[in-house]
C-alpha atoms as a PDB file:
ATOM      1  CA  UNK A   1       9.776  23.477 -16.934  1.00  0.00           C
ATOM      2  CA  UNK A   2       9.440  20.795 -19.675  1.00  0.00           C
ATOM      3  CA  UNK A   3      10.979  17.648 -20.892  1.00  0.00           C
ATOM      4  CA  UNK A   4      11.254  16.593 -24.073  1.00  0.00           C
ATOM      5  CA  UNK A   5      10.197  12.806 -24.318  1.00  0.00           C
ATOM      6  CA  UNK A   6      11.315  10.257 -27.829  1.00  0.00           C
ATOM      7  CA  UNK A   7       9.057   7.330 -28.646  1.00  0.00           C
ATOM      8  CA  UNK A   8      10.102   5.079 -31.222  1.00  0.00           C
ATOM      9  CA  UNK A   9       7.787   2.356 -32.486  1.00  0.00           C
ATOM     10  CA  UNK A  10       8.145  -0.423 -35.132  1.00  0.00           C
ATOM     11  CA  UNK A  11       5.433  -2.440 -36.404  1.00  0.00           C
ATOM     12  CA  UNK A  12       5.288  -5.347 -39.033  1.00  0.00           C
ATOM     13  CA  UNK A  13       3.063  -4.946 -42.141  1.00  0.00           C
ATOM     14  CA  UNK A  14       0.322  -7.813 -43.642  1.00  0.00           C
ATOM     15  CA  UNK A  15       3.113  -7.784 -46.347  1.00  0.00           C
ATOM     16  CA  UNK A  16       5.850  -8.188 -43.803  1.00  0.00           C
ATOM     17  CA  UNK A  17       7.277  -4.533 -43.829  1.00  0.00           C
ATOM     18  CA  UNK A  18       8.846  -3.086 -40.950  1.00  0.00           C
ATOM     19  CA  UNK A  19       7.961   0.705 -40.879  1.00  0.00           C
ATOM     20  CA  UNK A  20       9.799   2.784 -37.498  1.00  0.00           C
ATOM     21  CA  UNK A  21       8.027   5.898 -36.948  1.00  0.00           C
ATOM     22  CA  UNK A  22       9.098   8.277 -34.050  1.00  0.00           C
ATOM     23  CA  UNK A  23       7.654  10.845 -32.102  1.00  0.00           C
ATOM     24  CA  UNK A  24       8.663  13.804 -29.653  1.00  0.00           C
ATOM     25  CA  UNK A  25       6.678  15.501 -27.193  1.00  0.00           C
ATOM     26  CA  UNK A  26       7.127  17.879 -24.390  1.00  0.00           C
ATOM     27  CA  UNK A  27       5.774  16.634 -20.554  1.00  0.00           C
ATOM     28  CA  UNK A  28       5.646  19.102 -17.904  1.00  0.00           C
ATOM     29  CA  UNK A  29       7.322  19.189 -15.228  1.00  0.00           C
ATOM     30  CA  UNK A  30       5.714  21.630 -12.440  1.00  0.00           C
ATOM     31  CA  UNK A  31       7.476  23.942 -10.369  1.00  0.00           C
ATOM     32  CA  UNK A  32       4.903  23.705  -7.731  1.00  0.00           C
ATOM     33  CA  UNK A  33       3.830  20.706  -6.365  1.00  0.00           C
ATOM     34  CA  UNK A  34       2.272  19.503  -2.964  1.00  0.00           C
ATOM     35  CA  UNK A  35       2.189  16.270  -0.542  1.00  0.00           C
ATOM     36  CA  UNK A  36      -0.281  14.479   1.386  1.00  0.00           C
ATOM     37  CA  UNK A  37      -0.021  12.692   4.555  1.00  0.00           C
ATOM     38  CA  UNK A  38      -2.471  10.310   5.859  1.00  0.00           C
ATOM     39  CA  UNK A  39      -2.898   9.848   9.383  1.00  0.00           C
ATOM     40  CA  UNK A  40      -3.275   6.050   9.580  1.00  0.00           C
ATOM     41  CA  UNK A  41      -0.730   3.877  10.186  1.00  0.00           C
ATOM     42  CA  UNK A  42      -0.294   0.641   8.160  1.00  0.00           C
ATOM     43  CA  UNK A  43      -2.053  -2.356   8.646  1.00  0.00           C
ATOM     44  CA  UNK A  44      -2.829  -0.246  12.598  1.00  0.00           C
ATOM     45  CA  UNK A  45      -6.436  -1.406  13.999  1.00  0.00           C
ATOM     46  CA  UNK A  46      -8.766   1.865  14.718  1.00  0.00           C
ATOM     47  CA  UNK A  47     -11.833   2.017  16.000  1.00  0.00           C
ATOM     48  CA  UNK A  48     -15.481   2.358  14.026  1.00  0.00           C
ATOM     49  CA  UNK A  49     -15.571   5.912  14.107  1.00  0.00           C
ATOM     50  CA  UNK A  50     -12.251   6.300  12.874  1.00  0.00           C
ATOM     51  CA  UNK A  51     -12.456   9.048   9.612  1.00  0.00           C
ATOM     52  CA  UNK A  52      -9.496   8.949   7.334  1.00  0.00           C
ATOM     53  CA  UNK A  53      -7.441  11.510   7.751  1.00  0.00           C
ATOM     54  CA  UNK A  54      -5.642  13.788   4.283  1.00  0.00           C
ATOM     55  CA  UNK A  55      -3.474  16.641   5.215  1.00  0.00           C
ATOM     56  CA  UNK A  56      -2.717  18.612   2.491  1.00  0.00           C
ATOM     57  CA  UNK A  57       0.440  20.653   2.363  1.00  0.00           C
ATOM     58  CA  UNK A  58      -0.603  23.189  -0.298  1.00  0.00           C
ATOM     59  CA  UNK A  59      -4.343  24.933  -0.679  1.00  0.00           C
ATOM     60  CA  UNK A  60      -6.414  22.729  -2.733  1.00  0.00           C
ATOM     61  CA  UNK A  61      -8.566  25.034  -5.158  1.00  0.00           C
ATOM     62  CA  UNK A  62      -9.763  21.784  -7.641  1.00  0.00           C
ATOM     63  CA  UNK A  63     -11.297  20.172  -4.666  1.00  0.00           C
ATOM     64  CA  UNK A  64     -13.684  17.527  -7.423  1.00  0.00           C
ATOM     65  CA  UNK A  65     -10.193  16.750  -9.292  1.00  0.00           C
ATOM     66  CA  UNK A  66      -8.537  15.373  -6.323  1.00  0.00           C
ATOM     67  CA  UNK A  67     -12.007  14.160  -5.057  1.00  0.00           C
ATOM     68  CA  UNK A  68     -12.257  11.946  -8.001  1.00  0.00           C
ATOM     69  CA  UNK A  69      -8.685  10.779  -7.422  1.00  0.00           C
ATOM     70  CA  UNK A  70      -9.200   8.965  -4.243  1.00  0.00           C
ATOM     71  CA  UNK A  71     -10.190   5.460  -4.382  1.00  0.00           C
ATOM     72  CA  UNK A  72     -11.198   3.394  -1.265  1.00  0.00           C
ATOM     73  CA  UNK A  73     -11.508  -0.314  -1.036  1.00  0.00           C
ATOM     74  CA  UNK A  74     -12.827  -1.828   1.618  1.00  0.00           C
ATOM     75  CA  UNK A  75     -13.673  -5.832   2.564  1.00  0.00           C
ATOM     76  CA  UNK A  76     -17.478  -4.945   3.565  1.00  0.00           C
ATOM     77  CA  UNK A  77     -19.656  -2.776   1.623  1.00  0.00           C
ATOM     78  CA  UNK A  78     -19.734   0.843   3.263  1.00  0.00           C
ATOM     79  CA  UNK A  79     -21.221   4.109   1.843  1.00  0.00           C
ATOM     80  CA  UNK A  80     -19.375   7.927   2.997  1.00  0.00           C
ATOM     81  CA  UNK A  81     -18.140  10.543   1.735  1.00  0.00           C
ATOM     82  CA  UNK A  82     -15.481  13.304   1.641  1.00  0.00           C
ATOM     83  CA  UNK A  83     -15.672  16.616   3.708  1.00  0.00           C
ATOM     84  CA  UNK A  84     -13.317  19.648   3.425  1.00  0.00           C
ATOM     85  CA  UNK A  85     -12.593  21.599   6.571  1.00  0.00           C
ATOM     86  CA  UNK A  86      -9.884  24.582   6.084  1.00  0.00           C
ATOM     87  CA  UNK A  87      -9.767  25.173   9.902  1.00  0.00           C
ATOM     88  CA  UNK A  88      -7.796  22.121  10.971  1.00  0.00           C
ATOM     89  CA  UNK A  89      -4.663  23.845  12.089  1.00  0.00           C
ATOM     90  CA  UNK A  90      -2.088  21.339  11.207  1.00  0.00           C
ATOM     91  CA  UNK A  91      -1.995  22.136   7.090  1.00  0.00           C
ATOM     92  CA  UNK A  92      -3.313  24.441   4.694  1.00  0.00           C
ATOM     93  CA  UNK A  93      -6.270  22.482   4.219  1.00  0.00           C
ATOM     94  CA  UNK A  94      -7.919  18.624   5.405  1.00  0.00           C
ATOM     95  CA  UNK A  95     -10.146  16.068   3.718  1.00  0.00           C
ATOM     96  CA  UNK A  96     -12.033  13.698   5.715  1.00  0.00           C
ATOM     97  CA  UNK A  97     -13.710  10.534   4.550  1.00  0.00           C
ATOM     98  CA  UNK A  98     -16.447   9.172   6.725  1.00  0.00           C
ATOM     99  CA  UNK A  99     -18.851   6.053   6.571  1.00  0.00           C
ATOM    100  CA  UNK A 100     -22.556   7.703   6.399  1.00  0.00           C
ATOM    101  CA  UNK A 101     -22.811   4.844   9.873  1.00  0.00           C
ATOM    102  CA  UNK A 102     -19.946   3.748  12.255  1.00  0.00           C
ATOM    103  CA  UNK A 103     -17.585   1.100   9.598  1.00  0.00           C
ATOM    104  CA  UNK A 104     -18.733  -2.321   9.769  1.00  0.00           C
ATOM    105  CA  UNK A 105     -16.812  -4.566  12.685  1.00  0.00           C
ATOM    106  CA  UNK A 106     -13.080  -6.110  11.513  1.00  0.00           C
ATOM    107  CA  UNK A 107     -13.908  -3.826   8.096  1.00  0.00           C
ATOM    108  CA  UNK A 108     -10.221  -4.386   6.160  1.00  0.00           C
ATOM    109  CA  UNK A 109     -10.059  -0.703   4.643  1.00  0.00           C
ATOM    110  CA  UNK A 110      -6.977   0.084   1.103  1.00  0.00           C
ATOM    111  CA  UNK A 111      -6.558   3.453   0.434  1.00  0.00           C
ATOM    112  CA  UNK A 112      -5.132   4.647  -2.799  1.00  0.00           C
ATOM    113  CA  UNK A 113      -4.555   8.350  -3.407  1.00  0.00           C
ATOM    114  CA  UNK A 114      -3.944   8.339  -7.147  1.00  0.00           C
ATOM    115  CA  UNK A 115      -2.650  12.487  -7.441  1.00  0.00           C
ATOM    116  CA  UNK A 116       0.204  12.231  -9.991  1.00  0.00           C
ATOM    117  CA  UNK A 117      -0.106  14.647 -12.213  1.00  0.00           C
ATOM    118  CA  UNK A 118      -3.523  16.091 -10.819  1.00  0.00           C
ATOM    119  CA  UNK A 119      -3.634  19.527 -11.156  1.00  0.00           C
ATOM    120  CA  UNK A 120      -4.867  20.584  -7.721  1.00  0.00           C
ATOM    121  CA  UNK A 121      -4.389  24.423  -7.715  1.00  0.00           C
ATOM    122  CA  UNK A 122      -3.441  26.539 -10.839  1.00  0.00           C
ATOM    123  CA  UNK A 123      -0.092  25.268 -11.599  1.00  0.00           C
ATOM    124  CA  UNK A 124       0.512  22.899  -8.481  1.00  0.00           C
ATOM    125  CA  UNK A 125       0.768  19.300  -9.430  1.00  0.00           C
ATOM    126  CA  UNK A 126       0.526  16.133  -7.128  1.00  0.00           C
ATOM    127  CA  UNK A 127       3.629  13.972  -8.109  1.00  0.00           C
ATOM    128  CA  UNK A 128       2.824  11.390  -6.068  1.00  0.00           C
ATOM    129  CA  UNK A 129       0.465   7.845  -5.208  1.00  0.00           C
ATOM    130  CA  UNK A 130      -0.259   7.583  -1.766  1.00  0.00           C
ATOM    131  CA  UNK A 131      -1.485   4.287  -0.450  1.00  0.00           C
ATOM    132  CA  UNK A 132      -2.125   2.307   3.159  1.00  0.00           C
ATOM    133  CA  UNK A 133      -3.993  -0.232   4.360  1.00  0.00           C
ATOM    134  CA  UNK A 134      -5.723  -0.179   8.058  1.00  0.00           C
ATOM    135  CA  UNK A 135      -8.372  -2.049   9.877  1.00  0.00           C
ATOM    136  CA  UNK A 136     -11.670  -1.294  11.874  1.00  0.00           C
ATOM    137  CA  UNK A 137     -11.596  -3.101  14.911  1.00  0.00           C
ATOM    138  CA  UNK A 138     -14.662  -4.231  17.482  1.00  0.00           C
ATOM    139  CA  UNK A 139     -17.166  -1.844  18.525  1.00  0.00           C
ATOM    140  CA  UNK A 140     -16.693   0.235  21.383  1.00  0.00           C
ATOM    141  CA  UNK A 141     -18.548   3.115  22.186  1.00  0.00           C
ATOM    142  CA  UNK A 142     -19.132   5.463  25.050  1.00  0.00           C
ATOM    143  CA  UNK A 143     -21.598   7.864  26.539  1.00  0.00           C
ATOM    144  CA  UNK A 144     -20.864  10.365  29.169  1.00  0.00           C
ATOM    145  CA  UNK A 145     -23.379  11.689  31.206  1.00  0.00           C
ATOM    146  CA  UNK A 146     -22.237  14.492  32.971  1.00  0.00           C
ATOM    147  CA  UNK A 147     -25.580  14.991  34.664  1.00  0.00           C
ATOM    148  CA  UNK A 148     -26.160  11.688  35.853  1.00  0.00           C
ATOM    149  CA  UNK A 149     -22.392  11.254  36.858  1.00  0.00           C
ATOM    150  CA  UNK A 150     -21.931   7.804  35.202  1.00  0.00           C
ATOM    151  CA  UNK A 151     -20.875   6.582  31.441  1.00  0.00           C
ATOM    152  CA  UNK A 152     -22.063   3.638  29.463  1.00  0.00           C
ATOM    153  CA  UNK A 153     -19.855   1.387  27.776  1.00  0.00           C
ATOM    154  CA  UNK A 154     -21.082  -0.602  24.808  1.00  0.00           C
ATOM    155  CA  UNK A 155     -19.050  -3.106  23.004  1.00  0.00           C
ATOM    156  CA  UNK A 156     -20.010  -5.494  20.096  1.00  0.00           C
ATOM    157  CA  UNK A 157     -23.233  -3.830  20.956  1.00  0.00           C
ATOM    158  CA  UNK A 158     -24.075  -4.939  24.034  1.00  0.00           C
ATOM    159  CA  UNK A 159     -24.129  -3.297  27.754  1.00  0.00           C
ATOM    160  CA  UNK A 160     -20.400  -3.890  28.956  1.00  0.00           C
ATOM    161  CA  UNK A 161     -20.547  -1.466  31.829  1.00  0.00           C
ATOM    162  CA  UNK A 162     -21.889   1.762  33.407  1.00  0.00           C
ATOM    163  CA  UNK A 163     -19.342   3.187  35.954  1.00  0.00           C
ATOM    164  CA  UNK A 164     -19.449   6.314  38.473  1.00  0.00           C
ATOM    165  CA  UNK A 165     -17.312   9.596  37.085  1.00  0.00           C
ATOM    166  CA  UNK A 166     -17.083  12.927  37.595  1.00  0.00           C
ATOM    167  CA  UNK A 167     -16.565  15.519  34.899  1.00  0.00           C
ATOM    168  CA  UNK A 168     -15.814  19.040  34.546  1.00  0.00           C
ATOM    169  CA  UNK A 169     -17.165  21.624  37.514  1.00  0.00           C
ATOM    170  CA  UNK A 170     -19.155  25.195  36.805  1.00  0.00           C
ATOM    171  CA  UNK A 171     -16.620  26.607  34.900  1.00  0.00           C
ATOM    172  CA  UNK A 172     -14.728  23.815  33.840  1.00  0.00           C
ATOM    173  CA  UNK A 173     -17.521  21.680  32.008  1.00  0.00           C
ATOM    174  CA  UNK A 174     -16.995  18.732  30.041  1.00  0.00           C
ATOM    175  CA  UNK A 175     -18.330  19.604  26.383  1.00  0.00           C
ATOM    176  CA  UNK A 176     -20.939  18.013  24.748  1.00  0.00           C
ATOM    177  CA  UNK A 177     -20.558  16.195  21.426  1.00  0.00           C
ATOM    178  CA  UNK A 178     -19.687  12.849  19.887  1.00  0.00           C
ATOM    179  CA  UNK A 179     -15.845  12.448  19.601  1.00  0.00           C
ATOM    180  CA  UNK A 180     -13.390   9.833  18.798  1.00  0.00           C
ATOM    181  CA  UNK A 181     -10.415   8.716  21.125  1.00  0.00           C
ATOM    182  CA  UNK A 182      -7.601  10.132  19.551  1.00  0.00           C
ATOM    183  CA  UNK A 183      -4.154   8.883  21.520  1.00  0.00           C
ATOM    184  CA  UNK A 184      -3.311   7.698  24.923  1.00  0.00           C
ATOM    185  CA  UNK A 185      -0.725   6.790  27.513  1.00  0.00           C
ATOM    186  CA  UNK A 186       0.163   5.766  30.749  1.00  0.00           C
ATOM    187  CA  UNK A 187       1.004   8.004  32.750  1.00  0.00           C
ATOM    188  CA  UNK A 188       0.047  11.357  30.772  1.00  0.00           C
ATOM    189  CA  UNK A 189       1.413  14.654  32.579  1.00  0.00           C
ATOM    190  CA  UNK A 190      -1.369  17.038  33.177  1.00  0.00           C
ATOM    191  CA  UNK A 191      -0.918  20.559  34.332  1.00  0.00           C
ATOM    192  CA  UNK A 192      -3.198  23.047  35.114  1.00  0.00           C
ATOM    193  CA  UNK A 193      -3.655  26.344  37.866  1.00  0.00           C
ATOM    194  CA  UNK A 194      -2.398  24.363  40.933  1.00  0.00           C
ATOM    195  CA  UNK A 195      -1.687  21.003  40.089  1.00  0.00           C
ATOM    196  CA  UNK A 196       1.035  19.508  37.973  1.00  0.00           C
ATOM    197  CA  UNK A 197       0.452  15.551  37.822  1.00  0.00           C
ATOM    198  CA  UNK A 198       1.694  12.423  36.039  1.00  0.00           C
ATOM    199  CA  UNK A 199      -1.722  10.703  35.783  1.00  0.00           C
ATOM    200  CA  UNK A 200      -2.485   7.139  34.729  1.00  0.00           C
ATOM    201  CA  UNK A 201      -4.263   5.350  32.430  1.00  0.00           C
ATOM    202  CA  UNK A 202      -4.986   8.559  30.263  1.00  0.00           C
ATOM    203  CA  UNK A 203      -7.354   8.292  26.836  1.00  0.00           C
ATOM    204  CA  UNK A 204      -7.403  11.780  25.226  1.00  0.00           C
ATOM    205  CA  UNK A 205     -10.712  12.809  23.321  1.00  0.00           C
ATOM    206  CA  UNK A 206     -10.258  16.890  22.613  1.00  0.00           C
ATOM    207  CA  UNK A 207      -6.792  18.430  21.766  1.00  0.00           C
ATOM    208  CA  UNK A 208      -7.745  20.893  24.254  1.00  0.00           C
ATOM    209  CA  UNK A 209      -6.756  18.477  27.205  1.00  0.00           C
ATOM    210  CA  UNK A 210      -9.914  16.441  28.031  1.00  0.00           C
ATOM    211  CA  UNK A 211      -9.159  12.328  29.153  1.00  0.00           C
ATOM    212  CA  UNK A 212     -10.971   9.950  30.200  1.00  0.00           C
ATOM    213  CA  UNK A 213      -8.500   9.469  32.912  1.00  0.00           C
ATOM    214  CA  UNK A 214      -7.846   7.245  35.931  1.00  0.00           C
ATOM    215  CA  UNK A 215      -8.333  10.191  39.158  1.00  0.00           C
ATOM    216  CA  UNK A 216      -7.779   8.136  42.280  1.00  0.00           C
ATOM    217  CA  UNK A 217      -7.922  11.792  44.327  1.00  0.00           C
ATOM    218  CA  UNK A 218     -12.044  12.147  43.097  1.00  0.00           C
ATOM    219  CA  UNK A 219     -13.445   8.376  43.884  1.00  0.00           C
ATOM    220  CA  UNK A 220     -15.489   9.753  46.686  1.00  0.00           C
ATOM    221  CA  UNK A 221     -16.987  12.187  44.441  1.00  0.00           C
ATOM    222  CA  UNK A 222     -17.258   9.563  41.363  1.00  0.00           C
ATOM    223  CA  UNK A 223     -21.168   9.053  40.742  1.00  0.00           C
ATOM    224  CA  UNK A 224     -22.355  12.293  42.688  1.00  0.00           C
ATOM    225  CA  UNK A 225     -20.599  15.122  42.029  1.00  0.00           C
ATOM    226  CA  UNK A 226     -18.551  16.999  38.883  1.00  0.00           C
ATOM    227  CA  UNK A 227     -14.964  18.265  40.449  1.00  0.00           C
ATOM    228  CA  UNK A 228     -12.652  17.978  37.640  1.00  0.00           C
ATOM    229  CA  UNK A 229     -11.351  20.497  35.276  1.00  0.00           C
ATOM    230  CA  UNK A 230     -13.124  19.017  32.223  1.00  0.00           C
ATOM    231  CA  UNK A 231     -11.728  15.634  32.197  1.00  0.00           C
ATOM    232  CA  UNK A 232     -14.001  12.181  32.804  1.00  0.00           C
ATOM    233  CA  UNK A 233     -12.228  11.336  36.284  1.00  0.00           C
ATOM    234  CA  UNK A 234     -13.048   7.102  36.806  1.00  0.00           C
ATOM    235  CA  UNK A 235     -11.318   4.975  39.326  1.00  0.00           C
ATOM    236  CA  UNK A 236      -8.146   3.102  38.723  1.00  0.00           C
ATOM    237  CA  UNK A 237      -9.654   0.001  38.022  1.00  0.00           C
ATOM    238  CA  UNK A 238     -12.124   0.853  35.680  1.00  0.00           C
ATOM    239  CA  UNK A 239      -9.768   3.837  33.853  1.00  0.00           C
ATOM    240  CA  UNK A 240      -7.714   0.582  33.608  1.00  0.00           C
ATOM    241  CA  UNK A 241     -10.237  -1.445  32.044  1.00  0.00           C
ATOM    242  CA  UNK A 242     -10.723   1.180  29.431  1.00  0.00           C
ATOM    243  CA  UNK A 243      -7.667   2.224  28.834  1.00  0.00           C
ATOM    244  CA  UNK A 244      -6.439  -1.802  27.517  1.00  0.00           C
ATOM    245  CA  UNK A 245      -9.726  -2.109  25.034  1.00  0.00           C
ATOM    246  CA  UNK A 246      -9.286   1.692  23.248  1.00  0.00           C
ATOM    247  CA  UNK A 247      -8.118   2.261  20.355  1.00  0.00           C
ATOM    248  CA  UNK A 248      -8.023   5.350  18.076  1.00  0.00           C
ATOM    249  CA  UNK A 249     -11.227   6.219  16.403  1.00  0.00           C
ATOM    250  CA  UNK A 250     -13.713   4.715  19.529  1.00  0.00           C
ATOM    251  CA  UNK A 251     -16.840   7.193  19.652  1.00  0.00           C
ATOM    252  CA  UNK A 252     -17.522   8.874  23.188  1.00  0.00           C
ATOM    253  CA  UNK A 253     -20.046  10.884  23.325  1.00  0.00           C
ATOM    254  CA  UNK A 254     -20.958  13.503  26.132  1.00  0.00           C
ATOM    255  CA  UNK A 255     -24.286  14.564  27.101  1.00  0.00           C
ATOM    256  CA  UNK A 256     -26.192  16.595  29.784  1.00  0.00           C
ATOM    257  CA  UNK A 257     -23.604  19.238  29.743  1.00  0.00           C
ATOM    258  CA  UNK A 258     -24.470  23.139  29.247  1.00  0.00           C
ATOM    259  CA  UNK A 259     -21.320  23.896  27.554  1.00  0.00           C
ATOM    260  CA  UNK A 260     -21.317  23.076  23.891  1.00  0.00           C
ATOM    261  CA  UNK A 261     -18.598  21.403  22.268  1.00  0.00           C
ATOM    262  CA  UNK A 262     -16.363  23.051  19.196  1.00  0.00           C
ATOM    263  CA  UNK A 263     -15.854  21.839  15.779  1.00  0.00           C
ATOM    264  CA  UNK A 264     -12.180  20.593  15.256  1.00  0.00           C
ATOM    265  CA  UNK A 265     -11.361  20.560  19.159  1.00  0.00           C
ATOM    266  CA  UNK A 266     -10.534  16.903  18.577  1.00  0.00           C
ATOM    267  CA  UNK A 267     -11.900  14.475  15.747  1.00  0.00           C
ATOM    268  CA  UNK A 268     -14.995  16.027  15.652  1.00  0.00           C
ATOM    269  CA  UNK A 269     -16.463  14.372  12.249  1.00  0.00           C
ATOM    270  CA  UNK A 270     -19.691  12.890  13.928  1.00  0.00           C
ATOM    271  CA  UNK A 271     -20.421  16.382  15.358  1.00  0.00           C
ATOM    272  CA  UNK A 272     -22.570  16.680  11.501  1.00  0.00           C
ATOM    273  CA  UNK A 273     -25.065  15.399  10.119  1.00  0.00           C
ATOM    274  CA  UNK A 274     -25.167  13.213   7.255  1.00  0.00           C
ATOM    275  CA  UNK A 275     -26.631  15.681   5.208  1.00  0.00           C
ATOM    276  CA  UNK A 276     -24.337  18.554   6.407  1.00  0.00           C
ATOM    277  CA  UNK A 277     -21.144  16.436   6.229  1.00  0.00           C
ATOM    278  CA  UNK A 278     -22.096  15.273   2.245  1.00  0.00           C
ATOM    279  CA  UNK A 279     -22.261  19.159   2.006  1.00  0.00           C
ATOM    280  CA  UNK A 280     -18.641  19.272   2.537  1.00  0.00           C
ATOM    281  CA  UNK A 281     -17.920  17.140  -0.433  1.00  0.00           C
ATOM    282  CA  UNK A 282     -16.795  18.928  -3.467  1.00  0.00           C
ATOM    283  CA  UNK A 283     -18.772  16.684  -6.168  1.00  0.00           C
ATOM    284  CA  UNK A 284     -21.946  16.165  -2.934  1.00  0.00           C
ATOM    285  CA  UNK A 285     -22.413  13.002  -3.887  1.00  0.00           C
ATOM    286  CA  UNK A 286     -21.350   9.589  -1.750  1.00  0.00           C
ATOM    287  CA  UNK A 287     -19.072   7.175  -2.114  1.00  0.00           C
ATOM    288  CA  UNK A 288     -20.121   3.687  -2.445  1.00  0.00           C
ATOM    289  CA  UNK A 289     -16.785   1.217  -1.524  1.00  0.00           C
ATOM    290  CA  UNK A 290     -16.746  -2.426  -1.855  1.00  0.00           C
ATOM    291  CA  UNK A 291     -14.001  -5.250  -2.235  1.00  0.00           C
ATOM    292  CA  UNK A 292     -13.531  -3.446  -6.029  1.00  0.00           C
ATOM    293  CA  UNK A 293     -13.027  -0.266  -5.019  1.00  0.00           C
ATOM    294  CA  UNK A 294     -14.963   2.737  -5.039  1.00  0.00           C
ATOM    295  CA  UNK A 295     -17.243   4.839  -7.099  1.00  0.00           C
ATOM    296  CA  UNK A 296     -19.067   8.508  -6.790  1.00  0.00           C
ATOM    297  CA  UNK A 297     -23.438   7.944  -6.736  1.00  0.00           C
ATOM    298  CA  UNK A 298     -25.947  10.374  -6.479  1.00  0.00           C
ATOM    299  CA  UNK A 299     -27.232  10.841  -3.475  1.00  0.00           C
ATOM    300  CA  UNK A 300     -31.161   9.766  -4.504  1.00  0.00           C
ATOM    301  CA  UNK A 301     -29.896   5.942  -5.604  1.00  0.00           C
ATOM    302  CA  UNK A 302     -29.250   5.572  -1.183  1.00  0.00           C
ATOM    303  CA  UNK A 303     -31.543   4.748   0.819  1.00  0.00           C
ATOM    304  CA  UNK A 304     -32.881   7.381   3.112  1.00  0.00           C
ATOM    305  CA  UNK A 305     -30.301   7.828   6.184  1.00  0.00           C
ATOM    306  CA  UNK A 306     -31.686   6.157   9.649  1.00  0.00           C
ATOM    307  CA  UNK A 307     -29.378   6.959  11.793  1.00  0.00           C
ATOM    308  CA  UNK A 308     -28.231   3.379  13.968  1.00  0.00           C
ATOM    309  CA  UNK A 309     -28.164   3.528  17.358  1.00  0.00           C
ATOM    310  CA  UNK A 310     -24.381   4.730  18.331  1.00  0.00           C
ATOM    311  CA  UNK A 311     -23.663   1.815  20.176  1.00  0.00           C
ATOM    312  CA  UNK A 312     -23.850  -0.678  17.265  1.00  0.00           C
ATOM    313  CA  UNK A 313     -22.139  -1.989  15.055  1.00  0.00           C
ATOM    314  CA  UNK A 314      -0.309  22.640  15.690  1.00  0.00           C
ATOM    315  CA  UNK A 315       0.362  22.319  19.096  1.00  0.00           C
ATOM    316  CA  UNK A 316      -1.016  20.491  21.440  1.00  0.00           C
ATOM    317  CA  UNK A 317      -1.962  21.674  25.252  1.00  0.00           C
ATOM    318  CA  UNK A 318      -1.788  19.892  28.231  1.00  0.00           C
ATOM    319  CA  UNK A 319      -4.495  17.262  29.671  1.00  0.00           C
ATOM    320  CA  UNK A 320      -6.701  18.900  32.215  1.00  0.00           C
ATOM    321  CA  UNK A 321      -7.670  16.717  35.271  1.00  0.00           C
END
């Protein structure tokens, strides 16, 4: 479909003329079009892992169009970049933007998603500017050792704690990866072969149903032995503890486990590398955001990547206990 658009313009001569000229032209106006929903809420506080989120409710084809129509601002300097992943389950297709480090402490972060009129697909049109505004929070960061029974907890870099848990039994193990806290809630109901539970002080990590979780029942076995069915069992107080300081977007990370973890069980960004998550970029090149916006570089004007130690700066199933 097309409109038919009239400009009329009048201008005033050296010699004082008027002359009115006007002008028609035809805009288009698709038949196709499609949305996009950020996951951040506005002005919400997230932690420094926290990616932003696109869903996309069409297939994107011109992946470097739309690429080139996101802008990020943000109050500290931070390089990233954007990574595709057509496997995310809830749309057609995800973007993902993610700092090449963990974002800056307190970074203020303006998103502006400028797709009117960007021809995304052959003949499906963004009609639409999407913008919010979030913040990065303190550091907090976690490390789960499921062979040594305990976790670490860093925050503003520094040592905070390192409590006795248990974690998933033969069978059951806790995966390995880094992921980010995604939700949580107090009490969360968790049901699995035998049990049925309302338990407290619940931060979820995987969709699949893994918490770090408050398990009252496994204290005994906290520090010695793994008894749960995949979750990071802790005693009230400390589940507690960690429950009031997350946010969505802190990094936990799980180690000495033999069971691998899976791409996309969760917000599994950090699971790449740098150089395999520019990969997913359409254009491959970074993003360089400041106070004044943001602007595409090639990747040889960076620095080379040293990675920073991690403790600096569809439906859903049920939690497993």
């Amino acid at each position: 479909m097309q409109a038919v658009t009239t400009v009329t313009a009048t201008a005033t001569g050296q010699s004082g003329d008027r002359i009115t000229r006007t002008s028609r032209f035809r805009t288009l106006k698709p038949t196709r079009t499609f949305t996009t929903q950020i996951i951040e809420g506005y002005k919400q506080t997230y932690g420094v892992g926290m990616p932003i989120i696109l869903y996309f409710s069409r297939p994107i084809t011109n992946r470097t169009a739309v690429e080139r129509a996101l802008e990020v601002r943000t109050s500290k300097r931070v390089v990233g970049a954007w990574h595709w992943d057509e496997q995310c389950g809830v749309a057609p297709v995800c973007l993902y933007f993610r700092p090449r480090h963990y974002w800056p402490a307190h970074t203020r972060v303006s998103f502006t998603a400028h797709l009117n009129g960007v021809e995304a697909a052959p003949g499906v049109y963004g009609h639409h500017t999407l913008t919010q505004q979030f913040a990065i929070g303190s550091p907090l960061t976690v490390t789960v050792n499921t062979a040594d029974h305990h976790m670490e907890v860093h925050r503003n870099g520094k040592l905070f704690a390192r409590w006795p848990i248990s974690t998933g039994k033969p069978g059951d193990e806790t995966p390995n990866g880094t992921y980010l806290t995604i939700e949580k809630a107090n009490p969360v109901d968790m049901v699995g072969p035998g049990y049925n539970i309302e338990v407290p002080w619940s931060v979820r990590f995987t969709w699949s149903g893994d918490y770090l979780h408050d398990a009252y029942w496994s204290v005994g076995d906290q520090g010695f032995t793994n008894v749960s069915h995949g979750c990071v069992n802790m005693s009230p107080e400390n589940a507690e503890t960690f429950y009031e300081m997350a946010v969505p977007g802190d990094p936990v990370k799980v180690v000495g486990s033999p069971r691998a973890g899976v791409w996309d069980n969760g917000w599994t960004m950090w699971f790449l590398s740098w150089k395999h998550w520019l990969h997913g970029s359409a254009l491959h090149e970074p993003v360089l955001a400041g106070p004044s916006g943001s602007t595409f570089v090639k990747p040889s004007s960076l620095a080379p990547h040293r990675p920073r130690p991690e403790h600096g700066n569809g439906p859903r199933s049920a939690g497993s206990a």
